[in-house]
PDB file of N, CA and C in Angstrom:
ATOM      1  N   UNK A   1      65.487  15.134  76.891  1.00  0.00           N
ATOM      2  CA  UNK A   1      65.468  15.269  75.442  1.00  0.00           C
ATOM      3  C   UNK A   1      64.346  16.227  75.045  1.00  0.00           C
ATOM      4  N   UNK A   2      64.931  17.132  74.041  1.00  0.00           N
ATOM      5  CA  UNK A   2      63.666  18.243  73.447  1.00  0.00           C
ATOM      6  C   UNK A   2      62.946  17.757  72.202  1.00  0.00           C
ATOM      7  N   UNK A   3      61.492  17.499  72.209  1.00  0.00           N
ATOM      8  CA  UNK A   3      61.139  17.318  70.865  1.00  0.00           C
ATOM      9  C   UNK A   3      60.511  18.328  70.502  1.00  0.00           C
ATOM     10  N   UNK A   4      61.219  18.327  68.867  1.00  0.00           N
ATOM     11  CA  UNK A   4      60.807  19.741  68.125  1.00  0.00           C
ATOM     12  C   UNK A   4      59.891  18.993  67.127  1.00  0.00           C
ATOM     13  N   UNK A   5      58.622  19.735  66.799  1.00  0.00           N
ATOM     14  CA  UNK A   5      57.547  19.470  65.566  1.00  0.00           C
ATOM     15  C   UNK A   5      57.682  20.699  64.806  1.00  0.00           C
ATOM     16  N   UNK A   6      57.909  19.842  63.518  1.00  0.00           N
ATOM     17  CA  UNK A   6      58.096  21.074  62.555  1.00  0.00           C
ATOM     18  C   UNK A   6      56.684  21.364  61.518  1.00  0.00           C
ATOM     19  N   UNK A   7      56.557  21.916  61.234  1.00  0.00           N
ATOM     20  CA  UNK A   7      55.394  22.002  60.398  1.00  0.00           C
ATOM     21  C   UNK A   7      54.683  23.919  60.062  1.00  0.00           C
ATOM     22  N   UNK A   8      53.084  23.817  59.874  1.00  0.00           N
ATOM     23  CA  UNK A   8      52.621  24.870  59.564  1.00  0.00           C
ATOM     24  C   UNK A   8      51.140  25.218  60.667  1.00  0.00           C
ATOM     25  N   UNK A   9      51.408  26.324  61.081  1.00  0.00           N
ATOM     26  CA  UNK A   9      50.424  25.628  61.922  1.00  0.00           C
ATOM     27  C   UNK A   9      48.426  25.515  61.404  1.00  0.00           C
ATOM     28  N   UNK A  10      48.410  25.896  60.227  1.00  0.00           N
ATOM     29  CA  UNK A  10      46.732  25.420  59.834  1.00  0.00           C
ATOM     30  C   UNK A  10      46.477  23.959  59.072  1.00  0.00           C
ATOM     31  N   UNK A  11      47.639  23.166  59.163  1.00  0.00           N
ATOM     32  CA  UNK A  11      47.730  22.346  58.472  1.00  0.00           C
ATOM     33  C   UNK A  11      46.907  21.259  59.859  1.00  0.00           C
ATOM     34  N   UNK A  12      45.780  20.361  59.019  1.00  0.00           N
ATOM     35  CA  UNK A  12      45.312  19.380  59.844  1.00  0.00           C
ATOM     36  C   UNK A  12      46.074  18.116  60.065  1.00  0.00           C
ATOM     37  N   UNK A  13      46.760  17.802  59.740  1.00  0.00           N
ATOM     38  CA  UNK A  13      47.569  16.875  59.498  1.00  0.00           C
ATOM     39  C   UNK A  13      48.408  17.198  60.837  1.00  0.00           C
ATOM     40  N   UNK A  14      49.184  18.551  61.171  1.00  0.00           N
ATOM     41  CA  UNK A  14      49.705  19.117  62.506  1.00  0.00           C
ATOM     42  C   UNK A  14      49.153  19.148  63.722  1.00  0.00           C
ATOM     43  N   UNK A  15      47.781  19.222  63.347  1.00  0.00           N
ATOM     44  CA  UNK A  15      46.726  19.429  64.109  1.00  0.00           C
ATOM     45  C   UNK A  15      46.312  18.147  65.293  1.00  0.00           C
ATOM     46  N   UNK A  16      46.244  17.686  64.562  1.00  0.00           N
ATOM     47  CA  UNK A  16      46.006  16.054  64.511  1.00  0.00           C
ATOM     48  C   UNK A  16      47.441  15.607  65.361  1.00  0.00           C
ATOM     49  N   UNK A  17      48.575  15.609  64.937  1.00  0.00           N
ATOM     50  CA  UNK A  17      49.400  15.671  65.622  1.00  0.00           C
ATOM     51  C   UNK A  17      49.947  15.912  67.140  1.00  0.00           C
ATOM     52  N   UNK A  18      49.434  17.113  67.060  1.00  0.00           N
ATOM     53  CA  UNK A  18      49.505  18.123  68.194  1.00  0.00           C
ATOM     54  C   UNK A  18      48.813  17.341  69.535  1.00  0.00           C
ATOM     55  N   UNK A  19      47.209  17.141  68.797  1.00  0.00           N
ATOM     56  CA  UNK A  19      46.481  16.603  69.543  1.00  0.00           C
ATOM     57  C   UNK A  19      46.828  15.512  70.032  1.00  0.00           C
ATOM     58  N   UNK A  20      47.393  14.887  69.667  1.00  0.00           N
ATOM     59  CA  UNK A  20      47.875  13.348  69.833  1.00  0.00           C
ATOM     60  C   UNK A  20      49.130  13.505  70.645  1.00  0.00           C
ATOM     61  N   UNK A  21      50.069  14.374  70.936  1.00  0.00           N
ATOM     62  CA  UNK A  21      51.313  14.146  71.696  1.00  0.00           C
ATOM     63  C   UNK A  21      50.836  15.250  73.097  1.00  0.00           C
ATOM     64  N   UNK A  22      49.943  16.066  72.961  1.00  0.00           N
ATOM     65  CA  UNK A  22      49.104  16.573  74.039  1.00  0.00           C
ATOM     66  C   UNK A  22      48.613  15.631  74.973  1.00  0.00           C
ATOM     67  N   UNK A  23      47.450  14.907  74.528  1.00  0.00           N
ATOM     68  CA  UNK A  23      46.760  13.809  74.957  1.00  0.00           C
ATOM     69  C   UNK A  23      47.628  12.380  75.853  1.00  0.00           C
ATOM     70  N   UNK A  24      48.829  12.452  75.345  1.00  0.00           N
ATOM     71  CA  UNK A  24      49.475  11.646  75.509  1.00  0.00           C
ATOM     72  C   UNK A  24      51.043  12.025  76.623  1.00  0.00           C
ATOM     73  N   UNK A  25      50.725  13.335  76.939  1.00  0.00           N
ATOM     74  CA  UNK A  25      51.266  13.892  77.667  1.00  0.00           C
ATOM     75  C   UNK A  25      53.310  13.969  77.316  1.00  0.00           C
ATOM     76  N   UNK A  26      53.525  14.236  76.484  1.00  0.00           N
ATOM     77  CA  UNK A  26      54.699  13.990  75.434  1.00  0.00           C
ATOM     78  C   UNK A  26      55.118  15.591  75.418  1.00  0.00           C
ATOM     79  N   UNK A  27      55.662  16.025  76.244  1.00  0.00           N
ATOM     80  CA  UNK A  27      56.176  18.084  75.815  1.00  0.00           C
ATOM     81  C   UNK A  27      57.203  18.015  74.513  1.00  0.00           C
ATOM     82  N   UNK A  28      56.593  18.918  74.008  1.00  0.00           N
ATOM     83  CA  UNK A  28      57.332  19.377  72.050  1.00  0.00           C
ATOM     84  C   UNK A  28      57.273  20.568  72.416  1.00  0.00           C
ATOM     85  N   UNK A  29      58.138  21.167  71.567  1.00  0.00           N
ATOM     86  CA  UNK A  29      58.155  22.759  70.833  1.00  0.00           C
ATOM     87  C   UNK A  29      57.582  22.243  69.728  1.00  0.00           C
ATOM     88  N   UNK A  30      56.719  23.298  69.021  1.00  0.00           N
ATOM     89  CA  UNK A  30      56.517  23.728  67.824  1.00  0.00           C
ATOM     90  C   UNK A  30      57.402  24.969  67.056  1.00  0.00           C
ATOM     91  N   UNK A  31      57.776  24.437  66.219  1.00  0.00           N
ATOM     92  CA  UNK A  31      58.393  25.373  64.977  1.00  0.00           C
ATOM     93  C   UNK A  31      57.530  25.491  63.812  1.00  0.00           C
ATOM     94  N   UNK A  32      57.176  26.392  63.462  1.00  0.00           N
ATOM     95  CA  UNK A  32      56.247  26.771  62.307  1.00  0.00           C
ATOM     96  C   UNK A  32      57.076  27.453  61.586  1.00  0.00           C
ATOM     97  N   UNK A  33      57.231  26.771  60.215  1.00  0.00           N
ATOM     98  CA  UNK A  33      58.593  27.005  59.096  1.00  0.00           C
ATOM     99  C   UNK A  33      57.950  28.116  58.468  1.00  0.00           C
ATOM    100  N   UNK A  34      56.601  29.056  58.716  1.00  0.00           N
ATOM    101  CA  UNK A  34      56.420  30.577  58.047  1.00  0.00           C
ATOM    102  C   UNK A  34      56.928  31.119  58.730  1.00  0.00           C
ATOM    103  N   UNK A  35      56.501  31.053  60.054  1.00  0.00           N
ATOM    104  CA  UNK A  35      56.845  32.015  60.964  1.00  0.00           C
ATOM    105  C   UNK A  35      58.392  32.034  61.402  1.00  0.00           C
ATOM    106  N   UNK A  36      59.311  30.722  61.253  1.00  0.00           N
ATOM    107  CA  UNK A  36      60.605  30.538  61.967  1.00  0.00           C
ATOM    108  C   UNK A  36      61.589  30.093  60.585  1.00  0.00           C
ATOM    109  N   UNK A  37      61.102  30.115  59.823  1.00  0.00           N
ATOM    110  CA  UNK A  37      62.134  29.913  58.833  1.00  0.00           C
ATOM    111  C   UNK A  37      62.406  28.368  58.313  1.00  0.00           C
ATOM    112  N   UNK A  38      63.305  28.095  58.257  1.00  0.00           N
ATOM    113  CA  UNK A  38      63.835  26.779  58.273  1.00  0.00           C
ATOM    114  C   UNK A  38      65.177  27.074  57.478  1.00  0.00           C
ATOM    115  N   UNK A  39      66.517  26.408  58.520  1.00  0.00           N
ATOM    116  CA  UNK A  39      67.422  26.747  58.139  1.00  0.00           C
ATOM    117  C   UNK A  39      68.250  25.101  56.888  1.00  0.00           C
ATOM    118  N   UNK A  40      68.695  25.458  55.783  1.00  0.00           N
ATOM    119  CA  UNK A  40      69.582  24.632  55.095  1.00  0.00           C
ATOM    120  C   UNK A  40      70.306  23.312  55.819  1.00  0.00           C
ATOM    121  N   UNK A  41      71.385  23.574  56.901  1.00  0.00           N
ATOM    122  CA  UNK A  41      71.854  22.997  57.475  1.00  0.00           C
ATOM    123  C   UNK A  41      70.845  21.819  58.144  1.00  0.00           C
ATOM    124  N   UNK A  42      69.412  22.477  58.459  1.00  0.00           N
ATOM    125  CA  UNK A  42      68.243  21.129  59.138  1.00  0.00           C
ATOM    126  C   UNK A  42      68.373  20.281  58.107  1.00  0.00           C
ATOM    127  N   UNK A  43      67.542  21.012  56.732  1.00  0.00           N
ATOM    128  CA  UNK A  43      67.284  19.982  56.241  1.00  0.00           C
ATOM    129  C   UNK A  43      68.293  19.445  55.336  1.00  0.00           C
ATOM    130  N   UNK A  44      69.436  19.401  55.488  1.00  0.00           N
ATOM    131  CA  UNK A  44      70.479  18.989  54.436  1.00  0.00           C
ATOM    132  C   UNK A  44      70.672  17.550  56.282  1.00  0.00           C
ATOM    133  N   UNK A  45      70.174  17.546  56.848  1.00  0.00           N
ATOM    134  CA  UNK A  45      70.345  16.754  57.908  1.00  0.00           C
ATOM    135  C   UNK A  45      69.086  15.469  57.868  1.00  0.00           C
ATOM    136  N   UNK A  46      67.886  16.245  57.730  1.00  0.00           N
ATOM    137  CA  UNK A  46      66.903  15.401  57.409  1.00  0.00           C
ATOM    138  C   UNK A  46      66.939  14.919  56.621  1.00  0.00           C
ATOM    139  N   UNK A  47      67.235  14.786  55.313  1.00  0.00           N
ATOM    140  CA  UNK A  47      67.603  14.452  53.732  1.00  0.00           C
ATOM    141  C   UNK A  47      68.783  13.300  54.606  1.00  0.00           C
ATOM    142  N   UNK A  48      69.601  13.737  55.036  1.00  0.00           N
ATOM    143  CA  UNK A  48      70.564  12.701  55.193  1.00  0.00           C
ATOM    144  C   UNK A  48      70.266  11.531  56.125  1.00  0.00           C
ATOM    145  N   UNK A  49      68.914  11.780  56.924  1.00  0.00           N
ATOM    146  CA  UNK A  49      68.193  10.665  57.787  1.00  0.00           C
ATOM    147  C   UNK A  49      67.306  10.072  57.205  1.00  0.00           C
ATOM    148  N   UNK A  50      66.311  10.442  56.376  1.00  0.00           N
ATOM    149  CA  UNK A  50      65.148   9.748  55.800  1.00  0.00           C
ATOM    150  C   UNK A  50      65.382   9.620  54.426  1.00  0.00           C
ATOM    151  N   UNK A  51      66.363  11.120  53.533  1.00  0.00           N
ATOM    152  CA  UNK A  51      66.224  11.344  52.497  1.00  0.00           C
ATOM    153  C   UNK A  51      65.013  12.148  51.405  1.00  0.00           C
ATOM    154  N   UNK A  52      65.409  13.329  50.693  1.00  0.00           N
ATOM    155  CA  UNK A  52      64.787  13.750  50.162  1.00  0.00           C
ATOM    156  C   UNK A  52      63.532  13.369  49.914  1.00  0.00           C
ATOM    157  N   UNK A  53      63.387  12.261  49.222  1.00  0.00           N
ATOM    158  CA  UNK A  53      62.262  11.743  48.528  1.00  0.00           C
ATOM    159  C   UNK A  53      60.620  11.938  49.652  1.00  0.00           C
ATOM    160  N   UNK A  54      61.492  11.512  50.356  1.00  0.00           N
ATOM    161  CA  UNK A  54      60.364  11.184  51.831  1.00  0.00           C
ATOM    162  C   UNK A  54      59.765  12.715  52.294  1.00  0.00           C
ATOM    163  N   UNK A  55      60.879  13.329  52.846  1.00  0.00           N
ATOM    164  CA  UNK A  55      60.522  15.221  52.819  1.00  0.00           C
ATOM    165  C   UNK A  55      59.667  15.819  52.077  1.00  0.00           C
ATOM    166  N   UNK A  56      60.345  15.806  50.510  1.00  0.00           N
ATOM    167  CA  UNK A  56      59.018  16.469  49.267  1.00  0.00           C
ATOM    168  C   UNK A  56      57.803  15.827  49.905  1.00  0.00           C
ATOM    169  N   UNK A  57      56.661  16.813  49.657  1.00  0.00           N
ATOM    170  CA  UNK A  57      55.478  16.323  49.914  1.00  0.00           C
ATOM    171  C   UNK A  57      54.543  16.322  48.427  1.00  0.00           C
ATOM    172  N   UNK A  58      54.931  15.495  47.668  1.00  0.00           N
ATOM    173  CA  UNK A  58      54.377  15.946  46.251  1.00  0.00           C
ATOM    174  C   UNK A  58      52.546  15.822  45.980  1.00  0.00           C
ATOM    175  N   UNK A  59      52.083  15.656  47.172  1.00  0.00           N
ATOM    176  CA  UNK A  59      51.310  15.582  47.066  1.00  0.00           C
ATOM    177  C   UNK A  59      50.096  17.171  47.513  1.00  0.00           C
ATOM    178  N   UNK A  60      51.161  18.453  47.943  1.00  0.00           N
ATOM    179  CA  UNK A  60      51.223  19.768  48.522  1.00  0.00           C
ATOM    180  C   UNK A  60      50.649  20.615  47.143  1.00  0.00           C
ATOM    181  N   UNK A  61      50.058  20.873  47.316  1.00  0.00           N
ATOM    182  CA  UNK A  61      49.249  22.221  46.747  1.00  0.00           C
ATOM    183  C   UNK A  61      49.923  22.783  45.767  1.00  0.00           C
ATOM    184  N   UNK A  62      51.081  23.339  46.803  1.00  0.00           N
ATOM    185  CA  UNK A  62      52.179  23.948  46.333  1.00  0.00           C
ATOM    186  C   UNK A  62      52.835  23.124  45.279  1.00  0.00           C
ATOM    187  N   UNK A  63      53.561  22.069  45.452  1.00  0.00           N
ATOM    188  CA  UNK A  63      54.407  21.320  44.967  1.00  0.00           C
ATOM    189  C   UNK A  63      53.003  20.977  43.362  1.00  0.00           C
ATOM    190  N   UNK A  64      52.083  20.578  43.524  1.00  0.00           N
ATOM    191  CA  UNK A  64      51.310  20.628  42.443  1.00  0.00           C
ATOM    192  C   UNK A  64      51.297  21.869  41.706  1.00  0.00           C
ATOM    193  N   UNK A  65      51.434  22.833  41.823  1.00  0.00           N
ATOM    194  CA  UNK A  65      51.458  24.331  41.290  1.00  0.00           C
ATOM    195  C   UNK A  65      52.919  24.599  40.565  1.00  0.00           C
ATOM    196  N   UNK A  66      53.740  24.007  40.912  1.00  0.00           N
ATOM    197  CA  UNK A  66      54.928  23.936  39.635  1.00  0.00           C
ATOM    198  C   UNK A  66      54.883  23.802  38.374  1.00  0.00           C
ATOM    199  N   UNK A  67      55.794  24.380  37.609  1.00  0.00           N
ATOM    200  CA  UNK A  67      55.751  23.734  35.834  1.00  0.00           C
ATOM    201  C   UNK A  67      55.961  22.904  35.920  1.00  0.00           C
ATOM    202  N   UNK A  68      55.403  22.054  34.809  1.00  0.00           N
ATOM    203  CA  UNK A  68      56.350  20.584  34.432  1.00  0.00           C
ATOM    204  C   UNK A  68      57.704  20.572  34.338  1.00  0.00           C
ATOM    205  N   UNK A  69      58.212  21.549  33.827  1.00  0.00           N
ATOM    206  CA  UNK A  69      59.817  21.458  33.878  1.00  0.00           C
ATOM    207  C   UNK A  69      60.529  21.620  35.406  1.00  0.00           C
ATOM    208  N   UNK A  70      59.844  22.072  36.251  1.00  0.00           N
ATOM    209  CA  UNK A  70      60.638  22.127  37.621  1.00  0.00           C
ATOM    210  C   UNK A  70      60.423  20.477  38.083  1.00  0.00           C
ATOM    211  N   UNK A  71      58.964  19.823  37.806  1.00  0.00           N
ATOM    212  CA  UNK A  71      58.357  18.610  38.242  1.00  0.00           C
ATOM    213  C   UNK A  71      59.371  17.965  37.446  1.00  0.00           C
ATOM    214  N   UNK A  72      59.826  17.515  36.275  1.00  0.00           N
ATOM    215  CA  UNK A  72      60.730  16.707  35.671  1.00  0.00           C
ATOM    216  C   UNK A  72      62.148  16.902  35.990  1.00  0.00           C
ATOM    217  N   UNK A  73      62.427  18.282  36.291  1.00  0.00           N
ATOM    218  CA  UNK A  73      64.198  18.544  36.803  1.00  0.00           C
ATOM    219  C   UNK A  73      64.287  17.710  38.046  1.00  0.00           C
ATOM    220  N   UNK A  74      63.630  17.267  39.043  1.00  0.00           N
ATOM    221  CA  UNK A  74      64.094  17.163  40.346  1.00  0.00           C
ATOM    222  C   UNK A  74      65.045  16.039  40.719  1.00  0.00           C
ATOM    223  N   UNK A  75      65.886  16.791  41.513  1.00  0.00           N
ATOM    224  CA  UNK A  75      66.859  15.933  41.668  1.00  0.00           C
ATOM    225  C   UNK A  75      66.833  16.651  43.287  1.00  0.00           C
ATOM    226  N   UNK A  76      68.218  15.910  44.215  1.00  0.00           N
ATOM    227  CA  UNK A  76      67.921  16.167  45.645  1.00  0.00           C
ATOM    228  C   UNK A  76      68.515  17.602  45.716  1.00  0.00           C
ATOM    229  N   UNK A  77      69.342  18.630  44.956  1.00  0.00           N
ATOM    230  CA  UNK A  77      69.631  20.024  44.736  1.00  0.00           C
ATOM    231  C   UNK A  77      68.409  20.718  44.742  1.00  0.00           C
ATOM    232  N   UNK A  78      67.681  20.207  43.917  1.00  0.00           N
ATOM    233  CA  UNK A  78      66.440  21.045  42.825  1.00  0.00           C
ATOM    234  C   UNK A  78      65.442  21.098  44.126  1.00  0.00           C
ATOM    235  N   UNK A  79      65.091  19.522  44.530  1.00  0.00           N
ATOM    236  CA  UNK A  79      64.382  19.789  45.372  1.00  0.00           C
ATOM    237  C   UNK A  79      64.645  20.448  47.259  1.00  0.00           C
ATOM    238  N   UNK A  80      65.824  20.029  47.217  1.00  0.00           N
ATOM    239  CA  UNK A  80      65.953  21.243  48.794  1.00  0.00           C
ATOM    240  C   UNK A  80      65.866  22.535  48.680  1.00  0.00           C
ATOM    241  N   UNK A  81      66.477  23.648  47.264  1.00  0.00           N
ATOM    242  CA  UNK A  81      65.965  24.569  47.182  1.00  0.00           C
ATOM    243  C   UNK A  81      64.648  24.847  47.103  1.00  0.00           C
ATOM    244  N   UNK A  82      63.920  24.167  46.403  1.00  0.00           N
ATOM    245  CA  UNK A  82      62.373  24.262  46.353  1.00  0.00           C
ATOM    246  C   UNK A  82      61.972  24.323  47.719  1.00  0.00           C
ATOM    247  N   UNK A  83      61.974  23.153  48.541  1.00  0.00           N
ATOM    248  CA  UNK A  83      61.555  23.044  50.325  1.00  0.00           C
ATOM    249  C   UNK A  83      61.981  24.304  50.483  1.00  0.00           C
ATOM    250  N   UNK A  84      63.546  24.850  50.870  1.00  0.00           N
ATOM    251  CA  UNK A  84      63.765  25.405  51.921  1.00  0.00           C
ATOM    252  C   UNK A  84      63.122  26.990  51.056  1.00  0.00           C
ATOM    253  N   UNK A  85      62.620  26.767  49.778  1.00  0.00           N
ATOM    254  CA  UNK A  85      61.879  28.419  49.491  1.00  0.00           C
ATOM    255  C   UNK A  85      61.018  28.207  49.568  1.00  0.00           C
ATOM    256  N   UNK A  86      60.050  27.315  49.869  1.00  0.00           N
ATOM    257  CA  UNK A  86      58.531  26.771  50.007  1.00  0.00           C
ATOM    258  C   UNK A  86      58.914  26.035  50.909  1.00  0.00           C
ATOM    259  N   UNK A  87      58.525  26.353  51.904  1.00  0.00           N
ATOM    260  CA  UNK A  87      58.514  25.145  53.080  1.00  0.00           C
ATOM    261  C   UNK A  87      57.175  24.671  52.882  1.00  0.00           C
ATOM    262  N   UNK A  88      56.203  24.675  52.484  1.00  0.00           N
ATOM    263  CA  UNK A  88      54.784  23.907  52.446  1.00  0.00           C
ATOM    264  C   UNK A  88      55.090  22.865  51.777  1.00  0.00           C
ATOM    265  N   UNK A  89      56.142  22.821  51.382  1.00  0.00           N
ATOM    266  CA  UNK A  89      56.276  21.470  49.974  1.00  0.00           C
ATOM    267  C   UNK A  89      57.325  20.730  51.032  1.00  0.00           C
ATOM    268  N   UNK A  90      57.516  20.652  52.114  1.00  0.00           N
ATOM    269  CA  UNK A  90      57.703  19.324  53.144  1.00  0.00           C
ATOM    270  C   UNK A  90      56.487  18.461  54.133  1.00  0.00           C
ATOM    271  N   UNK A  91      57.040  17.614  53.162  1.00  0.00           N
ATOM    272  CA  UNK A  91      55.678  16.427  54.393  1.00  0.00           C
ATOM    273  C   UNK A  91      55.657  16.808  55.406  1.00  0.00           C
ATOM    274  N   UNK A  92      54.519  17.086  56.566  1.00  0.00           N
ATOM    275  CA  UNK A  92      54.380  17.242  57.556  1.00  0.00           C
ATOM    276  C   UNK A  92      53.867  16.271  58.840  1.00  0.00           C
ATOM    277  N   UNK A  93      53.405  16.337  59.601  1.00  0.00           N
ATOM    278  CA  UNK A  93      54.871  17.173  60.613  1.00  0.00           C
ATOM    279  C   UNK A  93      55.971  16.165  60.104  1.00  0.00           C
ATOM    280  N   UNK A  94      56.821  17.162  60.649  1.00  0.00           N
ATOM    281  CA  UNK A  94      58.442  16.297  60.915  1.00  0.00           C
ATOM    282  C   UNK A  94      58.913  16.415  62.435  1.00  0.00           C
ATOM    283  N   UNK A  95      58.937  15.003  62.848  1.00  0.00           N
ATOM    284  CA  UNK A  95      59.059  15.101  64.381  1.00  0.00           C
ATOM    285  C   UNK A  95      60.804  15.050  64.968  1.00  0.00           C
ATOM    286  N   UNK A  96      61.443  15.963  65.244  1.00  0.00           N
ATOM    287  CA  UNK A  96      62.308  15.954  65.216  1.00  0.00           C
ATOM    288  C   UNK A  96      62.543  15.129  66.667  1.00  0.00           C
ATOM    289  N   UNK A  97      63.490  14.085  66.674  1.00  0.00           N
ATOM    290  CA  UNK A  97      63.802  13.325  68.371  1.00  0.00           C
ATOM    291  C   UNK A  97      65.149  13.645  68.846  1.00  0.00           C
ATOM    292  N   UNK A  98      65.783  14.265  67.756  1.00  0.00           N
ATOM    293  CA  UNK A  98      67.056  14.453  68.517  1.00  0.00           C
ATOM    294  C   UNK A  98      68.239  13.408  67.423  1.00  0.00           C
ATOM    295  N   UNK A  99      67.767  11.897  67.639  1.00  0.00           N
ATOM    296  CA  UNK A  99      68.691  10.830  67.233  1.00  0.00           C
ATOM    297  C   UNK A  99      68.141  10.614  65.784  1.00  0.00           C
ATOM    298  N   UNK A 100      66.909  10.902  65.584  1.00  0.00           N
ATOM    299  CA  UNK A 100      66.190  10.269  64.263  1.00  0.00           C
ATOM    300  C   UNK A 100      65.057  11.340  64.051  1.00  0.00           C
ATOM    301  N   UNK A 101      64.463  11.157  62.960  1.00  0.00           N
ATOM    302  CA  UNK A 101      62.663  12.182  62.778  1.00  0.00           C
ATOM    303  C   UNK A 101      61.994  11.106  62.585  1.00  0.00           C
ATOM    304  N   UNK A 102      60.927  11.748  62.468  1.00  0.00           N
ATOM    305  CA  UNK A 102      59.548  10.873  61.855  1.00  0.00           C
ATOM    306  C   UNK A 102      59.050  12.168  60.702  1.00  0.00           C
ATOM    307  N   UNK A 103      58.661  11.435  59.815  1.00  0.00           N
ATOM    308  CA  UNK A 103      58.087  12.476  59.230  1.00  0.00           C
ATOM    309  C   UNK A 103      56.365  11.423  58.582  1.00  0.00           C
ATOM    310  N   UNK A 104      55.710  12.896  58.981  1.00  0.00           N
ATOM    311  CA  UNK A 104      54.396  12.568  58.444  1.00  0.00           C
ATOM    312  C   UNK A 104      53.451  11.885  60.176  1.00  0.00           C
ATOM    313  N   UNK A 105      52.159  11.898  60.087  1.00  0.00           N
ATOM    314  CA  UNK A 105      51.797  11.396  61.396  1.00  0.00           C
ATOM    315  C   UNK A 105      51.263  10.243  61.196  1.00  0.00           C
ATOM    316  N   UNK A 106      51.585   9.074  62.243  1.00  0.00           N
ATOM    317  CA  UNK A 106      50.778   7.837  62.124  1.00  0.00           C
ATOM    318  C   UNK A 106      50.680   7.611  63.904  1.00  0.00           C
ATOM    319  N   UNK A 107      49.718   7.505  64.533  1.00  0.00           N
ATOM    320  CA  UNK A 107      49.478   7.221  66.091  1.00  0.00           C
ATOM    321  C   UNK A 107      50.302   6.340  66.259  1.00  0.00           C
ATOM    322  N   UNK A 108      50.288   5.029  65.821  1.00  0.00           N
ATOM    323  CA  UNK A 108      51.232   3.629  66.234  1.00  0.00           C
ATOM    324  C   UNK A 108      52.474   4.082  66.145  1.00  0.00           C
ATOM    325  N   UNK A 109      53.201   4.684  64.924  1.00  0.00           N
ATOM    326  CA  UNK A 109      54.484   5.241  64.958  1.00  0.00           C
ATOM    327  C   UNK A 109      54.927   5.866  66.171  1.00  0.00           C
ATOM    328  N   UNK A 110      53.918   6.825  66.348  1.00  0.00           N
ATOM    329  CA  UNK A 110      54.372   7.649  67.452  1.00  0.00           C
ATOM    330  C   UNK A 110      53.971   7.268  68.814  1.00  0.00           C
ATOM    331  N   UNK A 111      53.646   6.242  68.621  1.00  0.00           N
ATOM    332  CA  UNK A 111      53.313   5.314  70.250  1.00  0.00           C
ATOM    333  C   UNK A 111      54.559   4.845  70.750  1.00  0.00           C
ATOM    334  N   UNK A 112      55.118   4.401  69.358  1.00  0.00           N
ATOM    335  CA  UNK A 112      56.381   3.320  69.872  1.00  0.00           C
ATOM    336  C   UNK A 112      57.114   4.207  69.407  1.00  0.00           C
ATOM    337  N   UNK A 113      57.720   5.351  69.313  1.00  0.00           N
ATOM    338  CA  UNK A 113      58.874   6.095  69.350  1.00  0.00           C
ATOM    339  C   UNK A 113      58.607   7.256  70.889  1.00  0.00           C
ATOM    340  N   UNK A 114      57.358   7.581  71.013  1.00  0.00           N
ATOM    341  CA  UNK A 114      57.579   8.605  71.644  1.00  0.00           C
ATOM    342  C   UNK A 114      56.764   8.240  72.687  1.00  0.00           C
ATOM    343  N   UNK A 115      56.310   7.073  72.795  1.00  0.00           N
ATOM    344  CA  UNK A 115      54.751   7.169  73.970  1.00  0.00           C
ATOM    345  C   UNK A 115      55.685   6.647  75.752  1.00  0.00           C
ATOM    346  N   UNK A 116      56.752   6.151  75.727  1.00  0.00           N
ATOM    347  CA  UNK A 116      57.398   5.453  76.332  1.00  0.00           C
ATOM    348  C   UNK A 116      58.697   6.889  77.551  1.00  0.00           C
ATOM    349  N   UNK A 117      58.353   7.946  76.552  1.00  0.00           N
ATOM    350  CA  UNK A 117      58.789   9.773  76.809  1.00  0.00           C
ATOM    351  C   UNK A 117      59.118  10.202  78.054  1.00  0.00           C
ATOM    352  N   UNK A 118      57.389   9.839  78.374  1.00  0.00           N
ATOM    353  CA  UNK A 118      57.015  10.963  79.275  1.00  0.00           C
ATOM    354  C   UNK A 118      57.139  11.160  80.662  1.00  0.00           C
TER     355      UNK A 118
END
């Protein structure tokens, strides 16, 4: 099985991540959504595993830097265009497993999904 980490790569939150499935001897690809894009079809997939809500990262820089009227329109349309034209405005990482994601990092999470891997 291939695990893909999606994310940015100056983001500490990735970082942190990284470090943690390194350490733990766990092989990932990294995808960095500036550098590689991020295609519709992913995340119209992720949305359909966790769901939008979870993806937006409204707590992103970016996603704070909107008008109020984009912040009050959102709906799961409004917001996948937003992600997939701002990818910074998805929670990070998103650990892709193949069967399921994780999104966002927590060590215990990723003990008991991925520590069992390697």
């Amino acid at each position: 099985m291939t695990i893909t980490m999606y994310g940015i790569t100056n983001c500490d939150t990735i970082k942190k991540a990284r470090v943690w499935l390194q350490s733990h001897d766990v092989a990932y690809r990294f995808h960095d959504y500036r550098v590689e894009g991020l295609e519709a079809d992913r995340l119209d997939s992720w949305s359909g595993k966790v769901g939008w809500e979870i993806l937006l990262n409204k707590a992103s820089t970016t996603f704070r830097e909107l008008s109020d009227k984009d912040k009050l329109s959102l709906d799961e349309k409004n917001a996948k265009a937003l992600m997939l034209a701002k990818p910074t405005m998805i929670k990070r990482p998103v650990l892709d497993l193949g069967d399921r994601i994780l999104v966002g990092f927590k060590p215990d999470v990723y003990q008991q999904a991925v520590g069992g891997l390697k």
